[in-house]
C-alpha atoms as a PDB file:
ATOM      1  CA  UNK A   1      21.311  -6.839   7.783  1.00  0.00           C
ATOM      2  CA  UNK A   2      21.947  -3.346   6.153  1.00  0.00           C
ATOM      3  CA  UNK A   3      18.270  -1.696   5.660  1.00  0.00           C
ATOM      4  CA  UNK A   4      18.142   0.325   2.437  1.00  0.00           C
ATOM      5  CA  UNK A   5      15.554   2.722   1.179  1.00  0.00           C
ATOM      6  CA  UNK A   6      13.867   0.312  -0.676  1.00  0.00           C
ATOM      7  CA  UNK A   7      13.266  -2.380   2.004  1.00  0.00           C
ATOM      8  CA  UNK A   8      10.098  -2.552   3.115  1.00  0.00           C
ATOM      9  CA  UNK A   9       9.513  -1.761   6.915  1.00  0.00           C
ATOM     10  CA  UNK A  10       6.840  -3.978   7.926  1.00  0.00           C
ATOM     11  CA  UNK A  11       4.353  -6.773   6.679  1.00  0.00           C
ATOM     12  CA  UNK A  12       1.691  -4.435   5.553  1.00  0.00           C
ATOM     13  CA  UNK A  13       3.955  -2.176   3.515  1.00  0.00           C
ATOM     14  CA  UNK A  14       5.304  -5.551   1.819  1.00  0.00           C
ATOM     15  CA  UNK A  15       1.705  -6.140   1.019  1.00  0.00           C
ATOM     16  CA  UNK A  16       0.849  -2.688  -0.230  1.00  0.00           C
ATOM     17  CA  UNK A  17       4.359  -2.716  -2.507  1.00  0.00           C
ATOM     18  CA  UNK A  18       3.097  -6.308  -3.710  1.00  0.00           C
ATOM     19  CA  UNK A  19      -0.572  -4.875  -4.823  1.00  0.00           C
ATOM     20  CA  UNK A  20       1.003  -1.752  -6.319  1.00  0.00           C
ATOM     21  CA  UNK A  21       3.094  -4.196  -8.815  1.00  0.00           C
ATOM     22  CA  UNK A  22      -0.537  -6.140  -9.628  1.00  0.00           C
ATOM     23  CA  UNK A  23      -1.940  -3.175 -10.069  1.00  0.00           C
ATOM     24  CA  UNK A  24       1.304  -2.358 -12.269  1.00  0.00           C
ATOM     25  CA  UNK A  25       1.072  -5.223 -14.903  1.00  0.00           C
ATOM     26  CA  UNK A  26      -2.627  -5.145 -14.896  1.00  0.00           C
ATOM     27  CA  UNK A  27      -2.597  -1.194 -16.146  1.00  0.00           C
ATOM     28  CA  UNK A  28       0.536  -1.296 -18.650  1.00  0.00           C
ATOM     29  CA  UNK A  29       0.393  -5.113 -20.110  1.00  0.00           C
ATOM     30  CA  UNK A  30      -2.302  -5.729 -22.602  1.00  0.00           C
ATOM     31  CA  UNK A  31      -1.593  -9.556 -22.470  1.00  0.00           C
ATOM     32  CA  UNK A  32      -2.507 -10.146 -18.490  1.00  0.00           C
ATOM     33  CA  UNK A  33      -6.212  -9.509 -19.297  1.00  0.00           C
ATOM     34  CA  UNK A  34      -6.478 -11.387 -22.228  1.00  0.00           C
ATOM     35  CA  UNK A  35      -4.870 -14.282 -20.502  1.00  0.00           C
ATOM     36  CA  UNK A  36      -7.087 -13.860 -17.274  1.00  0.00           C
ATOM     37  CA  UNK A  37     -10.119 -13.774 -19.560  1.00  0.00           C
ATOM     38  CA  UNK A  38      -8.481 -17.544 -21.364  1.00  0.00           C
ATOM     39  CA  UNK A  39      -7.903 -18.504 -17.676  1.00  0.00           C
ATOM     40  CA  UNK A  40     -11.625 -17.888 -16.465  1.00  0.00           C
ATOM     41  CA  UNK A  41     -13.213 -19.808 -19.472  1.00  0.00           C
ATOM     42  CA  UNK A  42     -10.534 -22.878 -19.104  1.00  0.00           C
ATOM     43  CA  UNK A  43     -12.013 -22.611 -15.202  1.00  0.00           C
ATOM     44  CA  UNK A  44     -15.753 -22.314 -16.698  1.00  0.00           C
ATOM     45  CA  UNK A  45     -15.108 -25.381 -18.499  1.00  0.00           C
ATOM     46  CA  UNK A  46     -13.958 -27.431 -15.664  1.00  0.00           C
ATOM     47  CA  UNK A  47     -17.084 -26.999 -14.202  1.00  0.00           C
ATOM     48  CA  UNK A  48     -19.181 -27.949 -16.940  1.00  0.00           C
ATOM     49  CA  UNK A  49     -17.447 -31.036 -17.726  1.00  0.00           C
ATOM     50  CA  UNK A  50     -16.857 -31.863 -13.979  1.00  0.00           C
ATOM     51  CA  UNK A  51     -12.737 -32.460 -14.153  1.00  0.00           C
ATOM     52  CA  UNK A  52     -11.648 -34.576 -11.512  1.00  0.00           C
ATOM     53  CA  UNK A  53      -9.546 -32.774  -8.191  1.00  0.00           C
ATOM     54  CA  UNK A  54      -6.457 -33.653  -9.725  1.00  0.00           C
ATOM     55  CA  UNK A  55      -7.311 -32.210 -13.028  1.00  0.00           C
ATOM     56  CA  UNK A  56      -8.183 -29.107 -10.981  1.00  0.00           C
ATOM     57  CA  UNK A  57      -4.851 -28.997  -9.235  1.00  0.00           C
ATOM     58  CA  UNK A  58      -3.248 -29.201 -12.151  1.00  0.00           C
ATOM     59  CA  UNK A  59      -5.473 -26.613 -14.203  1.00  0.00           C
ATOM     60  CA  UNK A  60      -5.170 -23.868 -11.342  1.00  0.00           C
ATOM     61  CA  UNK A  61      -1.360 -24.363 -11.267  1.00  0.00           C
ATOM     62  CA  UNK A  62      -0.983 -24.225 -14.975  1.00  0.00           C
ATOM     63  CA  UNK A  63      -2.883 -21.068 -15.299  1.00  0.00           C
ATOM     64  CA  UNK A  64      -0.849 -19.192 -12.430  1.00  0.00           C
ATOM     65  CA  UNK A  65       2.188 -20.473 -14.094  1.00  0.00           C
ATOM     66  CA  UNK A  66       1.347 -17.680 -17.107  1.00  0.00           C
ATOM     67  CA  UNK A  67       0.077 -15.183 -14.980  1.00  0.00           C
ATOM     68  CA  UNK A  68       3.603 -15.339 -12.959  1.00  0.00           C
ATOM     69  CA  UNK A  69       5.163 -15.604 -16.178  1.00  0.00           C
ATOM     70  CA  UNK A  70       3.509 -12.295 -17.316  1.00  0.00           C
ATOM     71  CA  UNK A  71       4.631 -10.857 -14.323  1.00  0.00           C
ATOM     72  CA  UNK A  72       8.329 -11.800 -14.353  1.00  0.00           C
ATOM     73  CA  UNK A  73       8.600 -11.066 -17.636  1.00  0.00           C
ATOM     74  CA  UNK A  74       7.078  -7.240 -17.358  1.00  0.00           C
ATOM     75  CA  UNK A  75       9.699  -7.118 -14.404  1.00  0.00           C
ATOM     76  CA  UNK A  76      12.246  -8.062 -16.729  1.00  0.00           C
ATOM     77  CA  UNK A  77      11.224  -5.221 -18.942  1.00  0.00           C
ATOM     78  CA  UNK A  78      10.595  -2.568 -16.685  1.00  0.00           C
ATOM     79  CA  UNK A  79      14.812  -3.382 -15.197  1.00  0.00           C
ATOM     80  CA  UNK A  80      15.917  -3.149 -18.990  1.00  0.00           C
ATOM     81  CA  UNK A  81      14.401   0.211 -19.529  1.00  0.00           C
ATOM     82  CA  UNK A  82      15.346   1.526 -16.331  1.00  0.00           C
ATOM     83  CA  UNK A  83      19.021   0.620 -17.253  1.00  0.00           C
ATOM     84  CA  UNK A  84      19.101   1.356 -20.825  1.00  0.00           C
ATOM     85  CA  UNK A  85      17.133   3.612 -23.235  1.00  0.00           C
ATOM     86  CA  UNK A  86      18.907   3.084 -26.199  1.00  0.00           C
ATOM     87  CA  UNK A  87      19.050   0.121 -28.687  1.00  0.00           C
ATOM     88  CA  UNK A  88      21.060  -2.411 -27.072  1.00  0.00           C
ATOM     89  CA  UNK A  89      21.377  -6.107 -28.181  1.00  0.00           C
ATOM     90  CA  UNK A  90      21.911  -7.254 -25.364  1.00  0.00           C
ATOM     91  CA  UNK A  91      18.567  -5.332 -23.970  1.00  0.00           C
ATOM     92  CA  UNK A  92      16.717  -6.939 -26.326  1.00  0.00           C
ATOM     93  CA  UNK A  93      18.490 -10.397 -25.768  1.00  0.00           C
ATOM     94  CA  UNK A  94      17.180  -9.813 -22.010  1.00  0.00           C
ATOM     95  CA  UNK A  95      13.215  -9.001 -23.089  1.00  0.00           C
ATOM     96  CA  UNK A  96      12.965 -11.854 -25.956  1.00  0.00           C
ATOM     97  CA  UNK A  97      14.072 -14.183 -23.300  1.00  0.00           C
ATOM     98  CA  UNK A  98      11.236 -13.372 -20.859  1.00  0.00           C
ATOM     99  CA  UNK A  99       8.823 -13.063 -23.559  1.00  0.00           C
ATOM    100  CA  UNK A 100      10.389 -16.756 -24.478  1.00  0.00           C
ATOM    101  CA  UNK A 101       9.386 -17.752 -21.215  1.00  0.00           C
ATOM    102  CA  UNK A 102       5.760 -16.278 -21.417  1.00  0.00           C
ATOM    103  CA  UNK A 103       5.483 -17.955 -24.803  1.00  0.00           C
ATOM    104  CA  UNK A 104       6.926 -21.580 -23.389  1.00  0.00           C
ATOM    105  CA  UNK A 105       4.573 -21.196 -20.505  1.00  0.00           C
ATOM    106  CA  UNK A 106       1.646 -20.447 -22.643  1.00  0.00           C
ATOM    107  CA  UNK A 107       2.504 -22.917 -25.290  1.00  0.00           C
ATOM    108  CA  UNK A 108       2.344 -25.622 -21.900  1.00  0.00           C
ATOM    109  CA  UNK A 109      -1.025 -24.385 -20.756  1.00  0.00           C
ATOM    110  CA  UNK A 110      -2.400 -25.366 -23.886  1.00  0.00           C
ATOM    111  CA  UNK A 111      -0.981 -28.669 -24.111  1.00  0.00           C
ATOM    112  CA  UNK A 112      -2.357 -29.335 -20.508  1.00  0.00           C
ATOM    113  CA  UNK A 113      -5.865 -27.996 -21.459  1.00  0.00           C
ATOM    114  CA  UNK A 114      -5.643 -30.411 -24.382  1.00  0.00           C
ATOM    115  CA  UNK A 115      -4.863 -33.449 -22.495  1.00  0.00           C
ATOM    116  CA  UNK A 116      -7.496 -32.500 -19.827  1.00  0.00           C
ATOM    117  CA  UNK A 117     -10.422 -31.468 -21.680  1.00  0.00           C
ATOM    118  CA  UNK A 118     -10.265 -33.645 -25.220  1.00  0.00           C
ATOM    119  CA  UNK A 119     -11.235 -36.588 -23.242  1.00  0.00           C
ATOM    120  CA  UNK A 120     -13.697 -34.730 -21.383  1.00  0.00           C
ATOM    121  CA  UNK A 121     -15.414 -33.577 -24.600  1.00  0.00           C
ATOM    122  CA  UNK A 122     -14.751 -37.121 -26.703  1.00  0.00           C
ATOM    123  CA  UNK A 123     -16.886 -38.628 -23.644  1.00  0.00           C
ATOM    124  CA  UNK A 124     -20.077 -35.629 -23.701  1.00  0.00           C
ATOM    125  CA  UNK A 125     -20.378 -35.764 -27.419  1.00  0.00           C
ATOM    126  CA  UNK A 126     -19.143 -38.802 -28.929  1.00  0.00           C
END
């Protein structure tokens, strides 16, 4: 395989170049924290209504689903400025379709915490 400049040369550096894009989103998107800060309460609230394991599973996967979505959509960003800084439909075609994505995932999240917790809550305090 042809190495290129961008390749990474060993495990660690792969590591390092995957921390530097956390660290990335986490400086430039305003949406990751508020969606970490949703994702900790959802996770406070399984605790203090005692979900089941499976509601767990499902909870954690659901709230990394947005968080990945975040970050694949801020990728998909970052490549259409990098290729393009003028007004380009198709540029913005590219970034409403990740945000699209973000939205849809988000929009899913809250369905799940709705069919997880309503019961939950109908059983404490009904």
């Amino acid at each position: 395989m042809k190495k290129t400049k961008w390749q990474n040369t060993s495990f660690l550096q792969a590591v390092k170049c995957a921390l530097n894009g956390i660290k990335y989103v986490y400086e430039t998107q305003r949406n990751i924290i508020f969606q970490n800060i949703i994702g900790i309460l959802v996770l406070v609230c399984g605790i203090l209504f005692k979900i089941t394991k499976i509601e767990w599973l499902i909870l954690v996967i659901t709230i990394a689903s947005v968080l990945i979505s975040e970050f694949f959509n801020t990728a998909i960003e970052t490549t259409v400025d990098l290729c393009t800084e003028e007004r380009n439909e198709k540029a913005k075609n590219a970034k409403d379709v990740a945000a699209g994505a973000v939205f849809l995932t988000s929009t899913n999240a809250i369905i799940v915490g709705i069919i997880i917790f309503v019961p939950h809550i109908l059983e404490k305090f009904f």
